[in-house]
C-alpha atoms as a PDB file:
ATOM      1  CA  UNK A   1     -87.050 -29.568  45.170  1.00  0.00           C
ATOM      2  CA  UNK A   2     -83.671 -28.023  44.506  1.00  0.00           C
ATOM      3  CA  UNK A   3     -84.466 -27.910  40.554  1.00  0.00           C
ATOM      4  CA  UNK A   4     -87.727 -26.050  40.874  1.00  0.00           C
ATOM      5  CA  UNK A   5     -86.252 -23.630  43.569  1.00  0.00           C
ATOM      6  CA  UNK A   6     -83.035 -23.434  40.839  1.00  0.00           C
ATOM      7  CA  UNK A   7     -86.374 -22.644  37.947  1.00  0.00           C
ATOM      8  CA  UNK A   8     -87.401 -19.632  40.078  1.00  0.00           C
ATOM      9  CA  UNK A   9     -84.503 -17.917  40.811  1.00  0.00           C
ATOM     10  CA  UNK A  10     -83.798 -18.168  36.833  1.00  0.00           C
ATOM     11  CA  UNK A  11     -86.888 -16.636  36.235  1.00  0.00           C
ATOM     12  CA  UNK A  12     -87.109 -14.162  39.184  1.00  0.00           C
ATOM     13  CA  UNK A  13     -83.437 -12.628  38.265  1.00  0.00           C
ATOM     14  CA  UNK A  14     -84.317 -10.431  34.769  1.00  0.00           C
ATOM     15  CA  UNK A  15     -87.133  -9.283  36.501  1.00  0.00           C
ATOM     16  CA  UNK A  16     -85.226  -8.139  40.015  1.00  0.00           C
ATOM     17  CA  UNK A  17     -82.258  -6.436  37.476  1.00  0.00           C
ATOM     18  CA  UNK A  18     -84.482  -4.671  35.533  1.00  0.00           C
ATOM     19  CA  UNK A  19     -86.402  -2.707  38.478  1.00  0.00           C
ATOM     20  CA  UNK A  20     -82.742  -1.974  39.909  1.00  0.00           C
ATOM     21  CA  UNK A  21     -81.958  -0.739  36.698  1.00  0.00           C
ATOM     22  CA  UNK A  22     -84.998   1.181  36.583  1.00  0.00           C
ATOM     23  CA  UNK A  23     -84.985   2.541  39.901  1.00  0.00           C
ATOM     24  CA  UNK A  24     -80.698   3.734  39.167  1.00  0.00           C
ATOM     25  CA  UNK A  25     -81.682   5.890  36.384  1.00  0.00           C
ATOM     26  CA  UNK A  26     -85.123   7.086  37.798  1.00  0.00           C
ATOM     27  CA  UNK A  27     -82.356   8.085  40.876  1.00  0.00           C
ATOM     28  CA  UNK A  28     -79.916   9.835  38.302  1.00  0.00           C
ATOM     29  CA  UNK A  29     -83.097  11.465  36.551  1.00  0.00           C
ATOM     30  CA  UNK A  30     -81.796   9.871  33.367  1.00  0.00           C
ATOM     31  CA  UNK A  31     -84.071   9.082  30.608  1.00  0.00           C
ATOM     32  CA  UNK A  32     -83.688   8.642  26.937  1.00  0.00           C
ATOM     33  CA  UNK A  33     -85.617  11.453  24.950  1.00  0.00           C
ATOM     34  CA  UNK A  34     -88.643  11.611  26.621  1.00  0.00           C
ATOM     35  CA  UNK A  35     -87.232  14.855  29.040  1.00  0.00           C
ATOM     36  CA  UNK A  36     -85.188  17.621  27.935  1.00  0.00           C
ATOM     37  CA  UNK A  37     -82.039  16.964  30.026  1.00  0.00           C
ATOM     38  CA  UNK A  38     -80.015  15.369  31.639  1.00  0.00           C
ATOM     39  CA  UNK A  39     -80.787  15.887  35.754  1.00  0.00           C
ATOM     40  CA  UNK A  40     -77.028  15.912  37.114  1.00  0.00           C
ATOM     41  CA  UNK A  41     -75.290  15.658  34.106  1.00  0.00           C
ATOM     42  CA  UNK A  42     -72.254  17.674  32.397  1.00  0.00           C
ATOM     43  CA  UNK A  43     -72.653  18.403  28.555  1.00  0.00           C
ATOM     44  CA  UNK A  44     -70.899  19.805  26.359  1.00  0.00           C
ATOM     45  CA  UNK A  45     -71.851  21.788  22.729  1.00  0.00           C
ATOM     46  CA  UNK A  46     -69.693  22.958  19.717  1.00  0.00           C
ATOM     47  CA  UNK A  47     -71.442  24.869  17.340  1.00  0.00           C
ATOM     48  CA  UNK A  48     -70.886  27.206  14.646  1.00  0.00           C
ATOM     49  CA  UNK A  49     -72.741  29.717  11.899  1.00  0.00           C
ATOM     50  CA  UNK A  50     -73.348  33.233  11.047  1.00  0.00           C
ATOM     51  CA  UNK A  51     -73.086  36.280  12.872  1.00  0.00           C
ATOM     52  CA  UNK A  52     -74.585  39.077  11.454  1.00  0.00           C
ATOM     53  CA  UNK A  53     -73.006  42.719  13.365  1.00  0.00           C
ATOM     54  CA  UNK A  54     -74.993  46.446  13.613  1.00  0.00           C
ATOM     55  CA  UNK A  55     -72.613  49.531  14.674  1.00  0.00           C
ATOM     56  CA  UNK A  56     -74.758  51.917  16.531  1.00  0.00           C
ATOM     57  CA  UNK A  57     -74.254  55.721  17.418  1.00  0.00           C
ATOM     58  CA  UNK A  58     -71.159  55.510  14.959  1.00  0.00           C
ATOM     59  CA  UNK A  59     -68.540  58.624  15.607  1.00  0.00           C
ATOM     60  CA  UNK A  60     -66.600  60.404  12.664  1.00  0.00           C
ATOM     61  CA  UNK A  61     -63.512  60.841  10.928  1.00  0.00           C
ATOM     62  CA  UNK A  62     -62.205  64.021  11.377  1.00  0.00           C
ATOM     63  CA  UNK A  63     -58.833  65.873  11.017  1.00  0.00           C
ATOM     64  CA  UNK A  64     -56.434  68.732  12.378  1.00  0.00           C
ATOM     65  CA  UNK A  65     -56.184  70.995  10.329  1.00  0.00           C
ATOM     66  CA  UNK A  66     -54.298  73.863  11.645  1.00  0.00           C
ATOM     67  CA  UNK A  67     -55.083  76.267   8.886  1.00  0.00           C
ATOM     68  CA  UNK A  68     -58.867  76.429   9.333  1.00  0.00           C
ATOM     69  CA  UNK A  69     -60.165  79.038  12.491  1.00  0.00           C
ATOM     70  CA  UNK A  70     -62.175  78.075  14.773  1.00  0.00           C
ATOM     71  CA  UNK A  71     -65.294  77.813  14.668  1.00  0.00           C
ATOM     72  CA  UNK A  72     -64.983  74.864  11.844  1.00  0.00           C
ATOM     73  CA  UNK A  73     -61.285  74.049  13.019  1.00  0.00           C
ATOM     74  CA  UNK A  74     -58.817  73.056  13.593  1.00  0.00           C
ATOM     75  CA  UNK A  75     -60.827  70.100  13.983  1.00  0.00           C
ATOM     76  CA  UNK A  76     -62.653  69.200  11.097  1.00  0.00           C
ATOM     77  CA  UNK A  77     -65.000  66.748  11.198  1.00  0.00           C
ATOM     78  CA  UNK A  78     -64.729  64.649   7.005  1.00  0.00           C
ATOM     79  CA  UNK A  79     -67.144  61.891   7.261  1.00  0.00           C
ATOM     80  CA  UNK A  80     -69.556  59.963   9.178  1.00  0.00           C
ATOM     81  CA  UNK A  81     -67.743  56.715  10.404  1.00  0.00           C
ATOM     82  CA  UNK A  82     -68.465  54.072   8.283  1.00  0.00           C
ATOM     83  CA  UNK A  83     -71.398  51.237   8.926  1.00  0.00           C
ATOM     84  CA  UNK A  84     -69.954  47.484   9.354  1.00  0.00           C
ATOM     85  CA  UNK A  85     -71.561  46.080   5.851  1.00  0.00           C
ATOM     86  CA  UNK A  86     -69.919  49.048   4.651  1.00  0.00           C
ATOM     87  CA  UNK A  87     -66.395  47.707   5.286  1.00  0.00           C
ATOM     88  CA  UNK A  88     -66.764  44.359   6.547  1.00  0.00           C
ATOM     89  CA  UNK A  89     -68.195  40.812   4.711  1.00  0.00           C
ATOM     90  CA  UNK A  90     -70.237  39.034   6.750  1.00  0.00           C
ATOM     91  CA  UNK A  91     -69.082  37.280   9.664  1.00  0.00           C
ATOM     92  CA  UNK A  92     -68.894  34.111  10.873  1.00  0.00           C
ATOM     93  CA  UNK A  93     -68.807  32.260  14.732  1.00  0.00           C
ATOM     94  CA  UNK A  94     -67.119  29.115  16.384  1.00  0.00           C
ATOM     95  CA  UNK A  95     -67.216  27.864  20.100  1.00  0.00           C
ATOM     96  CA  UNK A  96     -68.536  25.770  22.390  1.00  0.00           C
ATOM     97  CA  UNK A  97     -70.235  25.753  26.012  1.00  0.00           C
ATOM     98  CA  UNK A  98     -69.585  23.329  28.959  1.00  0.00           C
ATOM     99  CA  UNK A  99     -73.237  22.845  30.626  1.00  0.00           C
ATOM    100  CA  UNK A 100     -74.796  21.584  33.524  1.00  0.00           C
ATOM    101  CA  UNK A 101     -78.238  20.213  34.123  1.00  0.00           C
ATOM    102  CA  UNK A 102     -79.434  21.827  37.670  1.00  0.00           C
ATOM    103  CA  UNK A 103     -82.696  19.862  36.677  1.00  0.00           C
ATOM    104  CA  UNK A 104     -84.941  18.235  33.969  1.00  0.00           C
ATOM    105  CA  UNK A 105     -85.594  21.641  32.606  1.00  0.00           C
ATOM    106  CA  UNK A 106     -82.828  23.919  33.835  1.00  0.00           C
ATOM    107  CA  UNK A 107     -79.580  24.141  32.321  1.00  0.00           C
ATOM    108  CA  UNK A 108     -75.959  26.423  33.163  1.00  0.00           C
ATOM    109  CA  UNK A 109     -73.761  26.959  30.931  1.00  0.00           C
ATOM    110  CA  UNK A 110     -70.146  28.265  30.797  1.00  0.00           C
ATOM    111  CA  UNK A 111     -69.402  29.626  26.628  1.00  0.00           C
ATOM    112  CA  UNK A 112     -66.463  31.240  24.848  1.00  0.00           C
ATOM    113  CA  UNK A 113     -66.912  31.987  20.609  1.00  0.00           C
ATOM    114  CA  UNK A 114     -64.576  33.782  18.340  1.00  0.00           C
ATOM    115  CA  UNK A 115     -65.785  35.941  15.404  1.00  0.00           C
ATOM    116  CA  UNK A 116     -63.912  36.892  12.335  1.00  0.00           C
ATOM    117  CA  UNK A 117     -65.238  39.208   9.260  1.00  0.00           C
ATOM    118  CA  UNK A 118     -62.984  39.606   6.336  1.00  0.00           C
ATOM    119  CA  UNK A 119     -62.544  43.554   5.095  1.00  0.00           C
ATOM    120  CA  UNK A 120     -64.171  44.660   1.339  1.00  0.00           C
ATOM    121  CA  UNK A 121     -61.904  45.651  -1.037  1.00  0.00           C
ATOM    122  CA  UNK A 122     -61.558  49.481  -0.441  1.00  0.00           C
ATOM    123  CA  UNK A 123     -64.727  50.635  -0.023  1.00  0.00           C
ATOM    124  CA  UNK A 124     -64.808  54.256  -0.690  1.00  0.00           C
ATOM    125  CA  UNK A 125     -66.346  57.264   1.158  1.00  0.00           C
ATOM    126  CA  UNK A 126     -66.942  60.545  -0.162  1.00  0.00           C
ATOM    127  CA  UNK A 127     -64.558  63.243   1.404  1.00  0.00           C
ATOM    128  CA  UNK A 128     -66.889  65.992   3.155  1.00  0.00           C
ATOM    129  CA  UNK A 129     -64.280  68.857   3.942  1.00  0.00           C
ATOM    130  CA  UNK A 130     -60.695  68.155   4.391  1.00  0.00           C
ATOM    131  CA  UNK A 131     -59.928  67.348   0.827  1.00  0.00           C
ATOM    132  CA  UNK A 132     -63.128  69.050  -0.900  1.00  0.00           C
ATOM    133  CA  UNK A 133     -63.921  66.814  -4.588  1.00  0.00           C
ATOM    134  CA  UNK A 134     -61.843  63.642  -3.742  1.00  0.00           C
ATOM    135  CA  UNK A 135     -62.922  60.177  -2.379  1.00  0.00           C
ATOM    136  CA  UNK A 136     -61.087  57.962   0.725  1.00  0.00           C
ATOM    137  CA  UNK A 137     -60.684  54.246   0.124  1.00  0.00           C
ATOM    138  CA  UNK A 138     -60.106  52.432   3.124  1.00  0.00           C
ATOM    139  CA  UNK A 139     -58.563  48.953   3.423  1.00  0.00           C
ATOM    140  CA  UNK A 140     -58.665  47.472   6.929  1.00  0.00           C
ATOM    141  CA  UNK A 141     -57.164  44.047   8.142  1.00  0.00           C
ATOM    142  CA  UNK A 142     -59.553  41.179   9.536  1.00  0.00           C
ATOM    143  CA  UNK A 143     -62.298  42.350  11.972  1.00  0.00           C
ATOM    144  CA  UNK A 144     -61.821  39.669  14.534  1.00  0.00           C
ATOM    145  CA  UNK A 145     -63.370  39.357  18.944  1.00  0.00           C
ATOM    146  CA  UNK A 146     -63.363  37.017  21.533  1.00  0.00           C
ATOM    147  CA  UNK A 147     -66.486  36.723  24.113  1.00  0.00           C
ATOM    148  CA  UNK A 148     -66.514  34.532  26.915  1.00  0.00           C
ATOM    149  CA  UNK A 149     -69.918  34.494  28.856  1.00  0.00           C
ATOM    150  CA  UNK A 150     -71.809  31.873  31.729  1.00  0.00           C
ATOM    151  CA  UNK A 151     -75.598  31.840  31.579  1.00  0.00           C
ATOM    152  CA  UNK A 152     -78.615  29.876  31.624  1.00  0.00           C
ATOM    153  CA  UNK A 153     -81.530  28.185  29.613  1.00  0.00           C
ATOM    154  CA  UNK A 154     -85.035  26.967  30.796  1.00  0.00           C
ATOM    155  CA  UNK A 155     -85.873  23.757  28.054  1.00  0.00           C
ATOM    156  CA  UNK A 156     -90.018  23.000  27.770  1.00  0.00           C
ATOM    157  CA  UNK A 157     -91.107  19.697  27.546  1.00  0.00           C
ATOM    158  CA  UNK A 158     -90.365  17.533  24.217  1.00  0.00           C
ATOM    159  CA  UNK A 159     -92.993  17.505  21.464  1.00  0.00           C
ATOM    160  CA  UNK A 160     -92.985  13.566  20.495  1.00  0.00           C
ATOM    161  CA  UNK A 161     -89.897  13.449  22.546  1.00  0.00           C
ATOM    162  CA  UNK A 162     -87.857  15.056  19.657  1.00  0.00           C
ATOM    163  CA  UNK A 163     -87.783  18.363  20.042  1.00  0.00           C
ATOM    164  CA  UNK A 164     -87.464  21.024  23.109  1.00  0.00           C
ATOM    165  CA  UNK A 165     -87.912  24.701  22.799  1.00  0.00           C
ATOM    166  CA  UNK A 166     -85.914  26.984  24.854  1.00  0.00           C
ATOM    167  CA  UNK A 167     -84.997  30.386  26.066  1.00  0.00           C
ATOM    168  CA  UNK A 168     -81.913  31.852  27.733  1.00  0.00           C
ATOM    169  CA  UNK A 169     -79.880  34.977  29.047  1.00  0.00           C
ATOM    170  CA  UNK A 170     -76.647  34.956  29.089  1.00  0.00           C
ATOM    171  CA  UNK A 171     -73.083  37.999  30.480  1.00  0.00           C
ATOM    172  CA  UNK A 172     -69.259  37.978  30.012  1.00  0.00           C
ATOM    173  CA  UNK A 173     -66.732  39.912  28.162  1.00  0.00           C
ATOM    174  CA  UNK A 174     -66.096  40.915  24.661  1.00  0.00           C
ATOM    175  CA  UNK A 175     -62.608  41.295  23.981  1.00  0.00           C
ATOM    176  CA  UNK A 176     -62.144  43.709  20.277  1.00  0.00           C
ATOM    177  CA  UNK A 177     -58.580  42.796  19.070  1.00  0.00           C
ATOM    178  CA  UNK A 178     -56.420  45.454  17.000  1.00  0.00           C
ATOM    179  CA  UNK A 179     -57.356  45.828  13.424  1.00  0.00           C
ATOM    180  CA  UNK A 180     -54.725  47.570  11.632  1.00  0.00           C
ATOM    181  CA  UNK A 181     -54.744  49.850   8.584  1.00  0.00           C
ATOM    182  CA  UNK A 182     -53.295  48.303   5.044  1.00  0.00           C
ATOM    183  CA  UNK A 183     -53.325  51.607   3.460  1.00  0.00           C
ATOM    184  CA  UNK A 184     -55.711  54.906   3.096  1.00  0.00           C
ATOM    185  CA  UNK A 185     -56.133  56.113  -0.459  1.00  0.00           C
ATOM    186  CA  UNK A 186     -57.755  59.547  -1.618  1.00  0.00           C
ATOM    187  CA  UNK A 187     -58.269  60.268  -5.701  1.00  0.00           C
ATOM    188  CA  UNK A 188     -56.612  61.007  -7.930  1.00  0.00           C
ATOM    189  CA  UNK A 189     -53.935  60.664  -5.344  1.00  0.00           C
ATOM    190  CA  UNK A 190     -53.484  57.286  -3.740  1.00  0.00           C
ATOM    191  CA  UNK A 191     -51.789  57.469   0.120  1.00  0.00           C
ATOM    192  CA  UNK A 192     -50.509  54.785   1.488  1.00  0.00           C
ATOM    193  CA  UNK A 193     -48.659  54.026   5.091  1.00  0.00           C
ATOM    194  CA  UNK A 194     -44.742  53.302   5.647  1.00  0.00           C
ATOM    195  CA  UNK A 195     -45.705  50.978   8.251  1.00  0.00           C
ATOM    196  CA  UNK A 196     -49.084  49.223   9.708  1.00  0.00           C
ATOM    197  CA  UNK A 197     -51.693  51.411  11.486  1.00  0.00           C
ATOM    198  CA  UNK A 198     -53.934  51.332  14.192  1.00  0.00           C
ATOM    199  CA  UNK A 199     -57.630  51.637  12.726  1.00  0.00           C
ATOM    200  CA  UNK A 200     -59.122  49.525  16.490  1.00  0.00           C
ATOM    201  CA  UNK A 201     -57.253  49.691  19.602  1.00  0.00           C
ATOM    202  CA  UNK A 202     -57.975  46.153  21.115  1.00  0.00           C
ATOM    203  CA  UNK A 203     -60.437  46.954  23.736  1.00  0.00           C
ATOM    204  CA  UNK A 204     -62.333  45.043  26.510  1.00  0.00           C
ATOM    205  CA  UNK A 205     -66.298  45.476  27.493  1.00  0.00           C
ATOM    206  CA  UNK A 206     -69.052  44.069  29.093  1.00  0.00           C
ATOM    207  CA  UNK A 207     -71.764  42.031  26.914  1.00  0.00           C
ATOM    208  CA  UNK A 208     -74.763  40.393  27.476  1.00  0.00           C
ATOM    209  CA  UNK A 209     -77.792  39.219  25.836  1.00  0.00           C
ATOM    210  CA  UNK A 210     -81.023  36.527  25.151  1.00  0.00           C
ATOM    211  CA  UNK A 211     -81.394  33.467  23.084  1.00  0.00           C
ATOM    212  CA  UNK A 212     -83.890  30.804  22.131  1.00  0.00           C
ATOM    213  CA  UNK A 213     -83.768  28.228  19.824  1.00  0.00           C
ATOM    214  CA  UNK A 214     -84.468  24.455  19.359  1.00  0.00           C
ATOM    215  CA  UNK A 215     -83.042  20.969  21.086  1.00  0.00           C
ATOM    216  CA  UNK A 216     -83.385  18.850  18.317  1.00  0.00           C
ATOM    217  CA  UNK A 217     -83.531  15.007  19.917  1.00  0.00           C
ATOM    218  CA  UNK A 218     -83.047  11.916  17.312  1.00  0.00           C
ATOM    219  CA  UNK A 219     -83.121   9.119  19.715  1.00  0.00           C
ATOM    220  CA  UNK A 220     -79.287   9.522  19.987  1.00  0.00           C
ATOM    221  CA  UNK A 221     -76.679  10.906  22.712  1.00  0.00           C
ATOM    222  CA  UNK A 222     -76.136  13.575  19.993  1.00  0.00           C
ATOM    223  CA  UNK A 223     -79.000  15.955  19.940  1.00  0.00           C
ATOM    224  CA  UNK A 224     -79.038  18.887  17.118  1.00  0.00           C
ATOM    225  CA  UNK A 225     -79.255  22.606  18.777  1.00  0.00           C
ATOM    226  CA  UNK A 226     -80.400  25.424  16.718  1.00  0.00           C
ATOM    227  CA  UNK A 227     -79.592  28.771  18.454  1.00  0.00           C
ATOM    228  CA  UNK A 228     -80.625  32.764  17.509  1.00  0.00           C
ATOM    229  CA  UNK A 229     -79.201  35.411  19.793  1.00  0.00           C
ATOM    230  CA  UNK A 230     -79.142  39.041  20.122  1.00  0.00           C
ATOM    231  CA  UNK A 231     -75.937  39.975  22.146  1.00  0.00           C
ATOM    232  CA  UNK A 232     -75.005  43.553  22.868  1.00  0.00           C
ATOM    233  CA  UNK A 233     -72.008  45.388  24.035  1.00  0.00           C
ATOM    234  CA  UNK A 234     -70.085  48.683  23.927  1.00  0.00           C
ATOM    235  CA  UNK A 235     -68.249  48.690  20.107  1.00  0.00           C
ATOM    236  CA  UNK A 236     -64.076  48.275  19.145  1.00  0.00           C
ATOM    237  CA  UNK A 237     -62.211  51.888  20.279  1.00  0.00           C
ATOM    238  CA  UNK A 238     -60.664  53.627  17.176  1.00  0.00           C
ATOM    239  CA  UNK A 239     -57.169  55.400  17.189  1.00  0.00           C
ATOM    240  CA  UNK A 240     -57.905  58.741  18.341  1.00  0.00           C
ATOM    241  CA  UNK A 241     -54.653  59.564  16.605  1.00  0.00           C
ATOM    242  CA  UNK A 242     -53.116  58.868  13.707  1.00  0.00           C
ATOM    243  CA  UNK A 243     -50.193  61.127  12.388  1.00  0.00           C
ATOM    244  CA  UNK A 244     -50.825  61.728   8.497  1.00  0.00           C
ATOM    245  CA  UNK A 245     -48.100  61.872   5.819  1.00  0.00           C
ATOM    246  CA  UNK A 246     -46.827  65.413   4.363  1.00  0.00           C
ATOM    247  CA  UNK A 247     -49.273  64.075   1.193  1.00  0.00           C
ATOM    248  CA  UNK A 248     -51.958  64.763   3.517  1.00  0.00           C
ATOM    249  CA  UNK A 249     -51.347  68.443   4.022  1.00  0.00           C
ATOM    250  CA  UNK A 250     -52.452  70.523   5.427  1.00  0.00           C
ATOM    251  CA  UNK A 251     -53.846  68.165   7.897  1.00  0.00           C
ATOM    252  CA  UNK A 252     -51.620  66.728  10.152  1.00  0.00           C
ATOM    253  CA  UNK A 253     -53.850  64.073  12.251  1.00  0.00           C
ATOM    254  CA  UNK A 254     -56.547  61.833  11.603  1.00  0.00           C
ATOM    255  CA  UNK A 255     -59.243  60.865  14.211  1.00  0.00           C
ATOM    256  CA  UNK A 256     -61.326  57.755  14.338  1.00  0.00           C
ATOM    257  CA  UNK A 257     -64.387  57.970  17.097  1.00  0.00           C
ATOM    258  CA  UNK A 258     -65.178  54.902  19.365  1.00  0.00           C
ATOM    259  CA  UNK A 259     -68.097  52.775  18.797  1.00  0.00           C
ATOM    260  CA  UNK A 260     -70.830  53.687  20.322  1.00  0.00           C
ATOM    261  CA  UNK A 261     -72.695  50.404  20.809  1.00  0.00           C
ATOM    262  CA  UNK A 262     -72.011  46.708  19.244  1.00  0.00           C
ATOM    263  CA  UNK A 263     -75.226  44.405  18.170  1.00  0.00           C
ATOM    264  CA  UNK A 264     -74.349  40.807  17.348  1.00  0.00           C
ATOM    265  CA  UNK A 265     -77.195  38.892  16.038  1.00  0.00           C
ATOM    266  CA  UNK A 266     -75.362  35.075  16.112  1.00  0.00           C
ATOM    267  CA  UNK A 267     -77.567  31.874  14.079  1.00  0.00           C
ATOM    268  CA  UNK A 268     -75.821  28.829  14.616  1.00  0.00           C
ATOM    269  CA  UNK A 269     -76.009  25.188  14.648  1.00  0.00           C
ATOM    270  CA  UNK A 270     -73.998  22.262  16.638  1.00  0.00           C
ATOM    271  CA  UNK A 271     -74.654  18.935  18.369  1.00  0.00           C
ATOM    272  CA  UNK A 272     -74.554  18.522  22.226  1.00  0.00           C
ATOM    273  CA  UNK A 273     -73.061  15.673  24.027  1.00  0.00           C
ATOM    274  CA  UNK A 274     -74.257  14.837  28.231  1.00  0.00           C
ATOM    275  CA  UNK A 275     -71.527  12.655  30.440  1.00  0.00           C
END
């Protein structure tokens, strides 16, 4: 009697750990890839790509020139400010979020990035008044922000439990850091600066913007996100004035305009991790 009671129980014990197993994770809404999150569970992403940057309503460059009357002066207005491909290669993006899964399909998310674009080599602009026949080469030091933003993302419902679509909206701040001048040519004459000078004041503004992309699930704690964004924000503030060099005569100040309006279009890829 005691063996085949001793039989049962050996038989009867997978069984009973298996539904408590079951019935844990159906508790914790945990699954493998057959939803697209993690109900209850932190996460955390690291990605990293492209960011492609538009400059809208763009200011000027203009001088003082005391010499010129009013109406055209003293303030003279030379060129249109400069486009970012104009002076900047493309840029690229790192960072990472810290996210939260309020449900199956529902996730929060708290995200910093820094962006970096490397100067041209001295793109030049043609000189519209101030020094009438000549050419400006301009050679500017790293174009480099900070953003730091919390939002949210609604994920649909796997295709073959691989891959979930989603869309998000996301605010913060954009923090512009200095960018300094390395020296300011003009033909046949070339300029340059006894010490470094303020081209962008570091600045501070709101951002927000939207995103969708692609959770990418491979049977793994790992899954592969694919993210395009459109993020917008008030642009870097230029130095409103710069004292020229007697070379520079008979202007005495140069003017850079603020930014009207920053566009960030960010493509990147990373891997996401739930705990």
């Amino acid at each position: 009697m005691n063996l085949r009671y001793a039989l049962c129980l050996l038989f009867l014990m997978p069984h009973v750990t298996a539904y408590n197993s079951y019935e844990e994770n159906t508790n914790n809404c945990y699954e493998s890839c057959g939803q697209p999150l993690y109900c209850g569970a932190f996460d955390m992403q690291l990605h990293g790509g492209i960011n492609p940057i538009l400059w809208r309503n763009l200011g000027t460059f203009s001088t003082i020139n005391c010499q010129i009357p009013a109406p055209l002066g003293p303030l003279v207005k030379n060129l249109d400010f400069p486009k970012f491909r104009q002076i900047y290669r493309l840029p690229w993006v790192v960072g990472g979020q810290i996210g939260y899964g309020l449900s199956e399909n529902i996730r929060i998310f708290v995200e910093a990035n820094y962006i970096q674009a490397r100067g041209k080599n001295s793109p030049t602009f043609d000189v519209q008044n101030a020094f009438p026949g000549q050419t400006v080469a301009l050679s500017v030091e790293k174009y480099r922000l900070v953003d730091v933003n919390v939002g949210t993302r609604y994920y649909f419902a796997r295709w073959c439990e691989s891959t979930s679509l989603f869309l998000g909206t996301k605010i913060g701040l954009t923090h512009h850091r200095s960018v300094d001048f390395n020296y300011l040519s003009s033909t046949p004459a070339v300029i340059t600066f006894p010490a470094p000078v303020p081209f962008f004041l570091s600045n501070t503004v709101f951002s927000g913007g939207v995103h969708m992309g692609a959770d990418i699930c491979f049977y793994t704690d790992w899954p592969l996100v694919i993210t395009f964004e459109v993020v917008g924000s008030c642009g870097p503030q230029g130095n409103a004035n710069i004292p020229l060099t007697p070379d520079f005569e008979p202007s005495t100040n140069l003017l850079l305009s603020m930014i009207g309006s920053e566009v960030r279009f960010p493509i990147t890829a990373g891997i996401r991790y739930s705990f």
